[in-house]
N, C-alpha and C. Protein backbone atom coordinates (compact mmCIF):
# COMPACT_ATOMS: atom_id res chain seq x y z
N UNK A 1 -13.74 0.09 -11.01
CA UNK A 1 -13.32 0.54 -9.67
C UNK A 1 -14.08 1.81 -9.31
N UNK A 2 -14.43 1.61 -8.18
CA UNK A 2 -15.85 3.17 -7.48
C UNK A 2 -14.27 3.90 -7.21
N UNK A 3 -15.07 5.03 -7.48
CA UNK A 3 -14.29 6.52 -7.06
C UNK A 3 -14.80 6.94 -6.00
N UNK A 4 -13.80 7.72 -4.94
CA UNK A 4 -14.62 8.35 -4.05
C UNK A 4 -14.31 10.22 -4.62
N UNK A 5 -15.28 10.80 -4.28
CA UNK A 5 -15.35 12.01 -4.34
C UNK A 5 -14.89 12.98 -3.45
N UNK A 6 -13.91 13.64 -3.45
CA UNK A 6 -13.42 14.79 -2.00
C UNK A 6 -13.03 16.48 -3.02
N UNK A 7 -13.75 17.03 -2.00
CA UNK A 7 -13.94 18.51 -2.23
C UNK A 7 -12.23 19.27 -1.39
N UNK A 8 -11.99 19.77 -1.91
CA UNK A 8 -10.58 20.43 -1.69
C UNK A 8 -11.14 22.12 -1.39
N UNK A 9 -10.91 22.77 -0.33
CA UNK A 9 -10.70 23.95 -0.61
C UNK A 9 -9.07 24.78 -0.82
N UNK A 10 -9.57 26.08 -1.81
CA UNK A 10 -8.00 26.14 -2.55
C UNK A 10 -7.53 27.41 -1.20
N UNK A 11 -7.94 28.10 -0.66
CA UNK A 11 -7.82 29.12 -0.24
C UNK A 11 -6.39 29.07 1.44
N UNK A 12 -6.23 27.99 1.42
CA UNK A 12 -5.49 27.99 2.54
C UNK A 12 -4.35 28.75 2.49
N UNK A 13 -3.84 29.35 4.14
CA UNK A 13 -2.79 29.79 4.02
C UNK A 13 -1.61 29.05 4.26
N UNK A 14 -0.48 29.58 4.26
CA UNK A 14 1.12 28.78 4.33
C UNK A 14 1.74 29.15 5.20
N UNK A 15 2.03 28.13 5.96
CA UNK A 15 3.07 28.14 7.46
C UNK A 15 2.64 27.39 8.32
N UNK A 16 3.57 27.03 9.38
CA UNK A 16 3.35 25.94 10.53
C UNK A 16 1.45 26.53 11.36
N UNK A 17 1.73 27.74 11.70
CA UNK A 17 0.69 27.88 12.37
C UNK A 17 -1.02 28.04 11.43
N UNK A 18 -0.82 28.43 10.51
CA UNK A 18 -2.00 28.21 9.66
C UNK A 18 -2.01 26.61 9.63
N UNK A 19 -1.21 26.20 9.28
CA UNK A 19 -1.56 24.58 9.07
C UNK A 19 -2.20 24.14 10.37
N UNK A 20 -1.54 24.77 11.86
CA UNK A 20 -1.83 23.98 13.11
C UNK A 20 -3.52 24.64 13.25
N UNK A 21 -4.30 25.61 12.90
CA UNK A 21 -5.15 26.09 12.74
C UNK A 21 -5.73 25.00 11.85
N UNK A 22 -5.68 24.98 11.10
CA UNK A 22 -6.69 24.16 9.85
C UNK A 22 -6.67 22.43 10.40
N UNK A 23 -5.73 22.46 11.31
CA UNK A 23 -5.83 20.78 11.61
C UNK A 23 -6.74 20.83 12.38
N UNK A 24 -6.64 22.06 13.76
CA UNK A 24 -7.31 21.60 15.15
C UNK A 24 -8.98 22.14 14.48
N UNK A 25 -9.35 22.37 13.40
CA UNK A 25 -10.36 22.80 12.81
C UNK A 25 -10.88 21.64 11.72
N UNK A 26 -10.40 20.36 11.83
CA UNK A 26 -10.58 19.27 11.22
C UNK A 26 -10.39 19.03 10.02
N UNK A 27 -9.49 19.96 9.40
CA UNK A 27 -9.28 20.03 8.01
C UNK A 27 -7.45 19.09 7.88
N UNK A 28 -7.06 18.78 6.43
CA UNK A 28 -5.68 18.58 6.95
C UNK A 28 -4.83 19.09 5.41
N UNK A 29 -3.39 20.08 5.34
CA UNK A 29 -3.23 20.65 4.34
C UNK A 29 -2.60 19.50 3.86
N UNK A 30 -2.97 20.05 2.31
CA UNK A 30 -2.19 19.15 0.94
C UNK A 30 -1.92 19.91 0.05
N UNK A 31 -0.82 18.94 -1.02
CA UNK A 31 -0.60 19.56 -2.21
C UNK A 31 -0.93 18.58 -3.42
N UNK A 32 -1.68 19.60 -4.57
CA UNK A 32 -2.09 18.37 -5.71
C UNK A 32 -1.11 19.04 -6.99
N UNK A 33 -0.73 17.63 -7.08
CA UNK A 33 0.78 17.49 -8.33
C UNK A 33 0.66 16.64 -9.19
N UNK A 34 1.67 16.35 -10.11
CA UNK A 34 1.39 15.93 -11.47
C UNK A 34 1.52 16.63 -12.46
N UNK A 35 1.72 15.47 -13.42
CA UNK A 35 2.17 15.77 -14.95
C UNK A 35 1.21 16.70 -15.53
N UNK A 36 1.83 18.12 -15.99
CA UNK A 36 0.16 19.19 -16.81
C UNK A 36 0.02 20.03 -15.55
N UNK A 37 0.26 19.92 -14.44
CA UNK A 37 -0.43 20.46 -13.26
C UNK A 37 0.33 20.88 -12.51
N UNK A 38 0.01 22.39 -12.23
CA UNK A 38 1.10 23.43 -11.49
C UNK A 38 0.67 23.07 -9.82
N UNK A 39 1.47 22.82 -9.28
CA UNK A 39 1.22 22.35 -7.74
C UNK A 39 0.29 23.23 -7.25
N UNK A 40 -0.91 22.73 -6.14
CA UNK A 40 -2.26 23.45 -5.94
C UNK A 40 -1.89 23.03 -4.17
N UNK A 41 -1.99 23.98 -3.75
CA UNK A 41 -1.61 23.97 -2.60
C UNK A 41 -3.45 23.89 -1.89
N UNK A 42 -4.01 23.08 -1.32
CA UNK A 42 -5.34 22.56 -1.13
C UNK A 42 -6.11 22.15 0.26
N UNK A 43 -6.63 22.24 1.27
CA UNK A 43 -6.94 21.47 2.25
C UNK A 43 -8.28 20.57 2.32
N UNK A 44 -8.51 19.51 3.06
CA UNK A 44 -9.03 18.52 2.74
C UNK A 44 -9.89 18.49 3.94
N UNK A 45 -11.08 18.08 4.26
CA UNK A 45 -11.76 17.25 5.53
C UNK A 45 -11.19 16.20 5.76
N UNK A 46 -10.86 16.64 7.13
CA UNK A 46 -10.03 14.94 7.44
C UNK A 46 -11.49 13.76 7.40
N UNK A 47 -12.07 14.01 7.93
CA UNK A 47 -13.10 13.02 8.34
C UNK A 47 -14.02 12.10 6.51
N UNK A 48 -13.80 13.53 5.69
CA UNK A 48 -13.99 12.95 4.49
C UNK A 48 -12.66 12.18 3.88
N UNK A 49 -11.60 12.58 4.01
CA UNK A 49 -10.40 11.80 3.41
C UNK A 49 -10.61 10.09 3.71
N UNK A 50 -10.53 10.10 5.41
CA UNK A 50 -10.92 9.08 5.92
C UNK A 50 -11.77 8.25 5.18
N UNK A 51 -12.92 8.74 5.11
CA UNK A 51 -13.77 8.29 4.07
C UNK A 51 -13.77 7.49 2.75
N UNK A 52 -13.09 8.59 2.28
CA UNK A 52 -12.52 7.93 0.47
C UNK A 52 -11.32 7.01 0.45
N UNK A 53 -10.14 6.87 1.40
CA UNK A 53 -9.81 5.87 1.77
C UNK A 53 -9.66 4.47 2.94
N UNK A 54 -11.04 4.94 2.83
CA UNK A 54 -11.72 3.58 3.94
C UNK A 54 -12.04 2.50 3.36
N UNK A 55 -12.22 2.70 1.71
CA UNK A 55 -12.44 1.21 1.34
C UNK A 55 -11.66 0.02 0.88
N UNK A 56 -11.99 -1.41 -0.09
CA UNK A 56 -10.59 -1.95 -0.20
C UNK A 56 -9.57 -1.47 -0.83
N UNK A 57 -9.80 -1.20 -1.38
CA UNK A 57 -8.39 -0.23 -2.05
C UNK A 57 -7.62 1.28 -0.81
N UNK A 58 -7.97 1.14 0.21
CA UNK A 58 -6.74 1.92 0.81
C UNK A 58 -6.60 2.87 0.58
N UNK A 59 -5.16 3.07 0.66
CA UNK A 59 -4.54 4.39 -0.35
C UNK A 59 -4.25 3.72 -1.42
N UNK A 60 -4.97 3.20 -2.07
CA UNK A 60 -4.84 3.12 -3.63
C UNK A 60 -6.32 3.72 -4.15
N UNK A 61 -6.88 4.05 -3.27
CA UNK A 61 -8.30 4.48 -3.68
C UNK A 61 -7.68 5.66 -4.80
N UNK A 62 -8.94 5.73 -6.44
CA UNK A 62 -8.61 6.63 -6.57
C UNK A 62 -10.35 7.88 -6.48
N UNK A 63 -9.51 9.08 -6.40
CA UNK A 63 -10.25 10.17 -5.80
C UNK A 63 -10.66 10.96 -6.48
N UNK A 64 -11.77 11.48 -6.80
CA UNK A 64 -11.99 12.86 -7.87
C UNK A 64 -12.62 13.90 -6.72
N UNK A 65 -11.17 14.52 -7.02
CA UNK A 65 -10.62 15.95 -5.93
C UNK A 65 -11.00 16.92 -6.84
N UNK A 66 -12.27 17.83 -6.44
CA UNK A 66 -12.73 19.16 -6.93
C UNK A 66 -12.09 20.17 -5.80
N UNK A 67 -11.27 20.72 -6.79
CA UNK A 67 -10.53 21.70 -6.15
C UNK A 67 -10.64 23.16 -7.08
N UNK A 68 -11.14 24.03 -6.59
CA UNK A 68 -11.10 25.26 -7.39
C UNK A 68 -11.97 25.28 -8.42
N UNK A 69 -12.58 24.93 -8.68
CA UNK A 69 -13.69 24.55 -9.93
C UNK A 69 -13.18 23.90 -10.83
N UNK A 70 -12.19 22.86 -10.84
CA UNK A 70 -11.56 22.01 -11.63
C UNK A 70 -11.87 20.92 -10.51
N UNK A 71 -11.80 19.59 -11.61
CA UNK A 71 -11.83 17.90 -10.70
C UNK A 71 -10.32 17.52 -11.54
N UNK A 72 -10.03 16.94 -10.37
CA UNK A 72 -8.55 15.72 -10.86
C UNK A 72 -8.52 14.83 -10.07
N UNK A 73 -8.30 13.98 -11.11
CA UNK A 73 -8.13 12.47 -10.55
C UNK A 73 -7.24 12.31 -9.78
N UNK A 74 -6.83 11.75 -8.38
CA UNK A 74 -5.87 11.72 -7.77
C UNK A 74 -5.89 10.21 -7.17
N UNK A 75 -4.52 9.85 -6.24
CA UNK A 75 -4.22 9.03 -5.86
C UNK A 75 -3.74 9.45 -4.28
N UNK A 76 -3.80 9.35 -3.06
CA UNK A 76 -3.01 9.82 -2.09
C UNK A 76 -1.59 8.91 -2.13
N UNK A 77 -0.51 9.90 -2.30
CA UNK A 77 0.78 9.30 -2.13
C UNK A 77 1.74 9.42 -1.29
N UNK A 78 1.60 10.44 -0.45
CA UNK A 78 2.49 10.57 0.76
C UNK A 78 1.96 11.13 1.64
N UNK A 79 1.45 10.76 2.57
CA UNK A 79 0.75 11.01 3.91
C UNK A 79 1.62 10.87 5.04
N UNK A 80 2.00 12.54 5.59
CA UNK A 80 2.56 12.39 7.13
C UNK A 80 1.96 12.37 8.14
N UNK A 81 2.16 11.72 9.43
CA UNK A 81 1.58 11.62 10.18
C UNK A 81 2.35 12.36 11.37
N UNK A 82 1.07 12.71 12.53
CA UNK A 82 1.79 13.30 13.87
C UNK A 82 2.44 11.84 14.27
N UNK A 83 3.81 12.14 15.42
CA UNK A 83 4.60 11.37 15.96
C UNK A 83 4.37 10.54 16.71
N UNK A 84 3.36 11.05 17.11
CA UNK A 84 2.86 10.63 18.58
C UNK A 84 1.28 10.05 18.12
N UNK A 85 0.02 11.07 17.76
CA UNK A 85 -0.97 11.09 17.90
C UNK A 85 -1.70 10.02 16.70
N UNK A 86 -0.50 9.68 15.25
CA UNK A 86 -0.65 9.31 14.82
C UNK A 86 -1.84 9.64 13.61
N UNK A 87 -2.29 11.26 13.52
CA UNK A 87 -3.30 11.52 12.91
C UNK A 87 -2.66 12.47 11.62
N UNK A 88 -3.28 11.73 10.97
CA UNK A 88 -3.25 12.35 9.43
C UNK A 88 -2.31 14.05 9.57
N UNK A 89 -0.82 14.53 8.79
CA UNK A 89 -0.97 15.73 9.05
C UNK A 89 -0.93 16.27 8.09
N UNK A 90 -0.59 15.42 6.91
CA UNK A 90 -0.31 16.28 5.41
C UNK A 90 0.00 15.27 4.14
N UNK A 91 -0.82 15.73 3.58
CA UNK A 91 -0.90 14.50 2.38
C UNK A 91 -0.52 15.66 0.59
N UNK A 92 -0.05 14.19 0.06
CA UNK A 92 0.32 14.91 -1.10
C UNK A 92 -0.29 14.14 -2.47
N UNK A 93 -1.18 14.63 -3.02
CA UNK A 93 -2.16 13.94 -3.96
C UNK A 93 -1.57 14.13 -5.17
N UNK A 94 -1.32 13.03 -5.97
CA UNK A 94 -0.67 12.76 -7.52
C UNK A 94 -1.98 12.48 -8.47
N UNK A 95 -2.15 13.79 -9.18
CA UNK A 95 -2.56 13.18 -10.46
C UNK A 95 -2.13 12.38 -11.58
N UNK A 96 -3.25 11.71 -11.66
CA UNK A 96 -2.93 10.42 -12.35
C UNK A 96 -3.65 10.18 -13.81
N UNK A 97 -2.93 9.70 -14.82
CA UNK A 97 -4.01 8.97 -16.23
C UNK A 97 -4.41 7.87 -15.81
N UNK A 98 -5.83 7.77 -15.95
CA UNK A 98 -6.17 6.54 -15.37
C UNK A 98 -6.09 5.41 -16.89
N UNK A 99 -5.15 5.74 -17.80
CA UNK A 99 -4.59 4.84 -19.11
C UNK A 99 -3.39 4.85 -19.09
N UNK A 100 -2.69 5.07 -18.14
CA UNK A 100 -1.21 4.68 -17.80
C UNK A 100 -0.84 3.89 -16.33
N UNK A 101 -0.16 3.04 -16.92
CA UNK A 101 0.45 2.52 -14.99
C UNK A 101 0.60 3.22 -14.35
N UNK A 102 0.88 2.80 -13.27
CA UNK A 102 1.21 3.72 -11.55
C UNK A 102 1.99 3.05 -10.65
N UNK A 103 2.79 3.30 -9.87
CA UNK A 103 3.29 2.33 -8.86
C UNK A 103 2.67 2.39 -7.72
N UNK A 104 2.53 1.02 -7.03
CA UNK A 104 1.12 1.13 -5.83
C UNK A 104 2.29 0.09 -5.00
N UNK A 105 1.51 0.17 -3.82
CA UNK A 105 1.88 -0.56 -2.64
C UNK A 105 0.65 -1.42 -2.36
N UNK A 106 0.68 -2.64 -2.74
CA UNK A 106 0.05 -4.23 -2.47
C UNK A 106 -0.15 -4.74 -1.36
N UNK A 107 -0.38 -4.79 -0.18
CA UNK A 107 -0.62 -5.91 0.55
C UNK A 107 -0.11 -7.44 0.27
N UNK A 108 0.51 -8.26 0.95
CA UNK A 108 0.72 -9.54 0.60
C UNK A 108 -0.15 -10.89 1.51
N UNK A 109 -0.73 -11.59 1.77
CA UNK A 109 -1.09 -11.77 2.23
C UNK A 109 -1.41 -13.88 2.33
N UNK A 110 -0.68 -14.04 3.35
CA UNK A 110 -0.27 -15.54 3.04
C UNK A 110 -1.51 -16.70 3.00
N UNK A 111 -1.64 -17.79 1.99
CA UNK A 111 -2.86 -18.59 1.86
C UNK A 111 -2.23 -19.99 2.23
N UNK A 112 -3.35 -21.05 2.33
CA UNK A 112 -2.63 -22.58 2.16
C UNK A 112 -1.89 -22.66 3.43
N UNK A 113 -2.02 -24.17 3.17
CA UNK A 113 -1.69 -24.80 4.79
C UNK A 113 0.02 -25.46 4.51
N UNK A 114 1.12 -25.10 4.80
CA UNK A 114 2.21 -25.68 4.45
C UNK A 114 2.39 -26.80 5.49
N UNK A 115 1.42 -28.00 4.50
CA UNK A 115 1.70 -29.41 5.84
C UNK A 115 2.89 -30.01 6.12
N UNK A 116 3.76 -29.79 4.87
CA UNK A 116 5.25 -30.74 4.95
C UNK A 116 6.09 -29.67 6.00
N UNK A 117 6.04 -28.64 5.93
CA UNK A 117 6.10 -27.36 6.94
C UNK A 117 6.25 -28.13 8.51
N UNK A 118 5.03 -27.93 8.18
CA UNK A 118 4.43 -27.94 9.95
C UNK A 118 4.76 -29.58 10.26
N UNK A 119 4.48 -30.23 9.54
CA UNK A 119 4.98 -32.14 9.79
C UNK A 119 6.60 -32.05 10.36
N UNK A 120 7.29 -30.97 9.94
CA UNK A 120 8.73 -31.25 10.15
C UNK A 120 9.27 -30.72 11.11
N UNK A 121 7.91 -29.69 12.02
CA UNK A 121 8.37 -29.27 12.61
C UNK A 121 9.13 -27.78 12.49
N UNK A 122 8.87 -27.42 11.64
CA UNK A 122 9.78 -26.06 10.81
C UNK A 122 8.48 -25.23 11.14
N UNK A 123 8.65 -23.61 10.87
CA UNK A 123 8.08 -22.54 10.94
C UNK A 123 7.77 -21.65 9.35
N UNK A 124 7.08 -21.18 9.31
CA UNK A 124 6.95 -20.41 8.35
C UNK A 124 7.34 -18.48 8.85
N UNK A 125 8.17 -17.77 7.84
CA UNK A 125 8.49 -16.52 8.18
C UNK A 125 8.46 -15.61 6.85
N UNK A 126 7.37 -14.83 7.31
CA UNK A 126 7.15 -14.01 6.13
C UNK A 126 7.99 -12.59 6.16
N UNK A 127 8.62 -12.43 5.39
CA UNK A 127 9.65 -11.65 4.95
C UNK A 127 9.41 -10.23 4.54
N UNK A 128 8.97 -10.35 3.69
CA UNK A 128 7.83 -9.44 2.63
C UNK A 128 6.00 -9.20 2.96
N UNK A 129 6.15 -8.23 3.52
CA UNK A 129 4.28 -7.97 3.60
C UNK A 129 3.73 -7.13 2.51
N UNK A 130 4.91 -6.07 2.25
CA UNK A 130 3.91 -5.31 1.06
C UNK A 130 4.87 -5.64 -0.25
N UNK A 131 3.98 -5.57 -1.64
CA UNK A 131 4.57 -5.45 -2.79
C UNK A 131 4.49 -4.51 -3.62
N UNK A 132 5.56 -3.48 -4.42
CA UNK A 132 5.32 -2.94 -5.03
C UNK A 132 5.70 -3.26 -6.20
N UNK A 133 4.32 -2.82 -7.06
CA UNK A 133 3.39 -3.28 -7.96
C UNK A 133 3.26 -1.75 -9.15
N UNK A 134 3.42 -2.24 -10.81
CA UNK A 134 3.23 -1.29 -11.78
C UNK A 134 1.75 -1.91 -12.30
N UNK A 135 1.12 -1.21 -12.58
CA UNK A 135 -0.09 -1.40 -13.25
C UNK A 135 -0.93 -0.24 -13.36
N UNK A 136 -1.75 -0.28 -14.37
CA UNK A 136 -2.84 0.72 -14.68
C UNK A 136 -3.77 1.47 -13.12
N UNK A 137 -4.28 2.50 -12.74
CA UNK A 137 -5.06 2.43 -11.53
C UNK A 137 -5.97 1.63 -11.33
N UNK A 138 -6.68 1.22 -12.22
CA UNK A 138 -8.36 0.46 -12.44
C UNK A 138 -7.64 -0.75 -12.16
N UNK A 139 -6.55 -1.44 -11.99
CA UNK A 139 -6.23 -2.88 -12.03
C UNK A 139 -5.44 -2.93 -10.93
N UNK A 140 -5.05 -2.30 -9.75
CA UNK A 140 -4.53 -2.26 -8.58
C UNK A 140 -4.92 -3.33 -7.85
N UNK A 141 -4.38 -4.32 -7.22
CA UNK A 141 -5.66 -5.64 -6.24
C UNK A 141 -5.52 -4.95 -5.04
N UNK A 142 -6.09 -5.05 -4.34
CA UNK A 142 -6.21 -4.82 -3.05
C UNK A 142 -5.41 -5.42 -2.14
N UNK A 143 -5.21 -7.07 -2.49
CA UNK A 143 -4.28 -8.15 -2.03
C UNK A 143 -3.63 -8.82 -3.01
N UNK A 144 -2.79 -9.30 -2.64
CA UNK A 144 -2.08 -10.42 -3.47
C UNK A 144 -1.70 -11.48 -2.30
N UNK A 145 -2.20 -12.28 -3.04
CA UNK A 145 -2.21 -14.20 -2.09
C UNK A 145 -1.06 -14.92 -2.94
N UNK A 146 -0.20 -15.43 -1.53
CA UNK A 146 0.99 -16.28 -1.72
C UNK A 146 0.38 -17.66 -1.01
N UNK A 147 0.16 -18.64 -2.12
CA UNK A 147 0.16 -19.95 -1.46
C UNK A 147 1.05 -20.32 -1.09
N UNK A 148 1.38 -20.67 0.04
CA UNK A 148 2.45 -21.16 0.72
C UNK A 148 1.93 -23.14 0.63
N UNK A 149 0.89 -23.42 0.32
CA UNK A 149 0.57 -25.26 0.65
C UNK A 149 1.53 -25.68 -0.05
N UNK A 150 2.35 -25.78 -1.30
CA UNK A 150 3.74 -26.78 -1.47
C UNK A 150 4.82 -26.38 -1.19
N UNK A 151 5.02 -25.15 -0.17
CA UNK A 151 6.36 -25.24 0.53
C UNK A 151 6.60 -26.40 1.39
N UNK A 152 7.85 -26.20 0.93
CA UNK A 152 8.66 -27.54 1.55
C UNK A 152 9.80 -26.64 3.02
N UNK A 153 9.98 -27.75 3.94
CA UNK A 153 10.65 -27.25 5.07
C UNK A 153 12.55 -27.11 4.56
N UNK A 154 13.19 -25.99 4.29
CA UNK A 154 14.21 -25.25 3.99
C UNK A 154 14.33 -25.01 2.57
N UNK A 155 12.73 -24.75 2.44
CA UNK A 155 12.84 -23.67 1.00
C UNK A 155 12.37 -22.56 1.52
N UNK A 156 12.00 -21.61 -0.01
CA UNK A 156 11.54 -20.34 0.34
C UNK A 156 10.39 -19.99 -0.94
N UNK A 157 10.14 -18.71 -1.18
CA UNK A 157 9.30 -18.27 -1.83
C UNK A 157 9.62 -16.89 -2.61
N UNK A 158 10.36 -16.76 -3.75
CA UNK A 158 10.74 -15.85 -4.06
C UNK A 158 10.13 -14.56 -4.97
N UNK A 159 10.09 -13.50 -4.91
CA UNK A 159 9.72 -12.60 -5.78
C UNK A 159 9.05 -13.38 -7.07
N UNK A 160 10.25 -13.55 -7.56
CA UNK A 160 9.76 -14.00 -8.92
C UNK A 160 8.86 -15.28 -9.29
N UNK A 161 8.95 -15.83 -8.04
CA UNK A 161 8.26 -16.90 -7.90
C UNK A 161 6.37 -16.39 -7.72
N UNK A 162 6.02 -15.51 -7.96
CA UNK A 162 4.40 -14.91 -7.30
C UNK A 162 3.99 -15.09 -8.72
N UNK A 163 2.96 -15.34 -8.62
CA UNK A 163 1.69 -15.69 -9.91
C UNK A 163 0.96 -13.84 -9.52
N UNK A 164 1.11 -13.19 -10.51
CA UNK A 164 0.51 -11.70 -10.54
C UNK A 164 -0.72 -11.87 -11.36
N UNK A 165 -2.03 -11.00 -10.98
CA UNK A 165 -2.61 -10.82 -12.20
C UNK A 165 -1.93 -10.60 -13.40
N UNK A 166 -2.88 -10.26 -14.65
CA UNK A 166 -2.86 -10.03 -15.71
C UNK A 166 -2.49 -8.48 -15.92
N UNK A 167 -1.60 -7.84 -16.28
CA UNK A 167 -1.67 -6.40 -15.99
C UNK A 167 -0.47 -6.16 -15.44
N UNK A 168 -0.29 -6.80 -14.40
CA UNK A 168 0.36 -6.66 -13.26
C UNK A 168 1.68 -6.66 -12.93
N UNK A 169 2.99 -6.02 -12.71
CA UNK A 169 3.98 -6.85 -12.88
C UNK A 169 4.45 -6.01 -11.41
N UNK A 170 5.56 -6.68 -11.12
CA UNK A 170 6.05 -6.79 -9.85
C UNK A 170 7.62 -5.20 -9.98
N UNK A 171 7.94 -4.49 -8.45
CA UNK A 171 9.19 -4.26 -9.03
C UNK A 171 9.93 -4.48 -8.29
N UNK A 172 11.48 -4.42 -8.46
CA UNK A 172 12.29 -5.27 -7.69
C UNK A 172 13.07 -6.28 -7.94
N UNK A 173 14.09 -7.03 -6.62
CA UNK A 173 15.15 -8.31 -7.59
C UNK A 173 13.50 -9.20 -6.92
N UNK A 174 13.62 -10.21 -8.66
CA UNK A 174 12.73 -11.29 -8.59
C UNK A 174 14.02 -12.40 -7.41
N UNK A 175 14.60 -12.05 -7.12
CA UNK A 175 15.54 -13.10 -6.31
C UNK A 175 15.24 -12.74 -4.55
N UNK A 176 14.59 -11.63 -4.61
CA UNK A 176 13.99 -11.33 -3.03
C UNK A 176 12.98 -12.01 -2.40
N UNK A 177 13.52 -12.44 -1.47
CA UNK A 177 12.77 -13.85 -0.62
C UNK A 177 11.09 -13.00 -0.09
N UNK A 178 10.32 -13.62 -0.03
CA UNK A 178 8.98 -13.27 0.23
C UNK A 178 8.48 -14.02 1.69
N UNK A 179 8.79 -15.23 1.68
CA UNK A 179 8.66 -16.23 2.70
C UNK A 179 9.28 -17.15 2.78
N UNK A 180 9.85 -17.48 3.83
CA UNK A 180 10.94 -18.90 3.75
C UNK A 180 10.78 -19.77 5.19
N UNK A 181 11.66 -20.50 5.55
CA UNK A 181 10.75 -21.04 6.57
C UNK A 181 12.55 -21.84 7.42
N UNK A 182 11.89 -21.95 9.01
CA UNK A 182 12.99 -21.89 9.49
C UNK A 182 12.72 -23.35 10.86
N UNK A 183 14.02 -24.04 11.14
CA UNK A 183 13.81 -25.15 12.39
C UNK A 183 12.74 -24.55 13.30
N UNK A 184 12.11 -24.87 14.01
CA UNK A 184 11.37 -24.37 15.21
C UNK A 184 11.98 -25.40 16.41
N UNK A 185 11.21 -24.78 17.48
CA UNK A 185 12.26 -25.78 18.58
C UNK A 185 12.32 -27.00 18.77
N UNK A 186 11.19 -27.73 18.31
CA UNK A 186 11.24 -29.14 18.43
C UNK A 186 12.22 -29.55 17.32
N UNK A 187 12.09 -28.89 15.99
CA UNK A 187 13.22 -29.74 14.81
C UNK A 187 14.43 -29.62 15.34
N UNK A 188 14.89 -28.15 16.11
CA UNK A 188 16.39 -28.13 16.89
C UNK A 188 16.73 -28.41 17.47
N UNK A 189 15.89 -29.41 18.17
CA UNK A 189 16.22 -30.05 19.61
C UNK A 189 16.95 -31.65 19.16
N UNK A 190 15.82 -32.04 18.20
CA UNK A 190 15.80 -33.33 17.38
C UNK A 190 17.09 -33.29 16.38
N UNK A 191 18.08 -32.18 16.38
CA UNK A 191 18.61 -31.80 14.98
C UNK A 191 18.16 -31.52 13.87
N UNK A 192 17.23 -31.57 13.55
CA UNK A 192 16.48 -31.29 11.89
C UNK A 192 17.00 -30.18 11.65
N UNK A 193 18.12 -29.12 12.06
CA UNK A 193 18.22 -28.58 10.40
C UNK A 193 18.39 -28.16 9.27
N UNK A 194 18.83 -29.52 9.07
CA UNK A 194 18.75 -29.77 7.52
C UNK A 194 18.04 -30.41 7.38
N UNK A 195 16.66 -30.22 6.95
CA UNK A 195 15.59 -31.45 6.36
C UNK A 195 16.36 -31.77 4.96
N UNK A 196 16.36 -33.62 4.71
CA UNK A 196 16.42 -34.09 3.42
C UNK A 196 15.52 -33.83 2.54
């Protein structure tokens, strides 16, 4: 897995209006935390952040944040945003072992044509878009694909039911529906539903 590289400066000051300074100046404040590591209060280039998580991995990208004449591996884990403007306002970077799991947020992302589905007239309704996921950083997917082609019309698709990589395990009740599927108007019109 490529790393992206982001330079941290340590020197920022603390309070609403220093922060509103360092934003309208394209920077955006953070804090870098973790196990070993005394919280580093840090600001970032927005336009480079952007950057390092622009690729497939998201915010699962991981980052080697030179901050202060030290590098740490990081992960972005909580990113606030303005209300309105929707732009980056404060992020909080977790150092990470990149030889221990992590909990990540997955993408889900539906595959396969559910013909007995669509023959009956039924709908497909995805429930679940993101999954969270334990695994090492280097083994994070970017996506996880739910074949939906042998759903049947008034089943579903459950947690526990997902084929994970190798590595990979899921968290959560394995009894939480992912996708299930429902009459559409022609089966309700016809009565269908209860498909046999």
């Amino acid at each position: 897995m490529s790393q992206a590289v982001l330079s941290a400066s340590t020197t920022r000051v603390h309070g609403s209006r220093a922060s509103r300074r360092l934003r309208g100046g394209g920077s955006i404040p953070a804090v870098v935390y973790g196990a070993g590591v005394s919280a580093l209060s840090v600001a970032v280039d927005a336009k480079e952040f952007r950057t390092a998580v622009s690729g497939d991995q998201g915010l699962n990208s991981l980052i080697t944040l030179e901050a202060g004449g030290a590098q740490y591996l990081v992960m972005a884990r909580e990113i606030q945003r303005h209300p309105v403007r929707g732009t980056v306002s404060h992020i909080d970077f977790q150092v990470i072992d990149p030889d221990k799991a992590v909990v990540a947020e997955v993408p889900l992302h539906l595959v396969g044509d559910a013909v007995e589905v669509r023959h009956a007239d039924w709908e497909i309704d995805q429930q679940l878009f993101v999954l969270v996921v334990r695994t090492r950083p280097d083994r994070i997917p970017t996506h996880l694909d739910v074949d939906i082609s042998e759903l049947k019309a008034g089943l579903s698709i459950r947690l526990g039911d997902l084929v994970l990589p190798d590595g990979v395990e899921a968290e959560g009740d394995p009894t939480l529906t992912v996708v299930t599927t429902h009459a559409g108007r022609a089966a309700k019109a016809g009565g269908a539903e209860n498909p046999a």
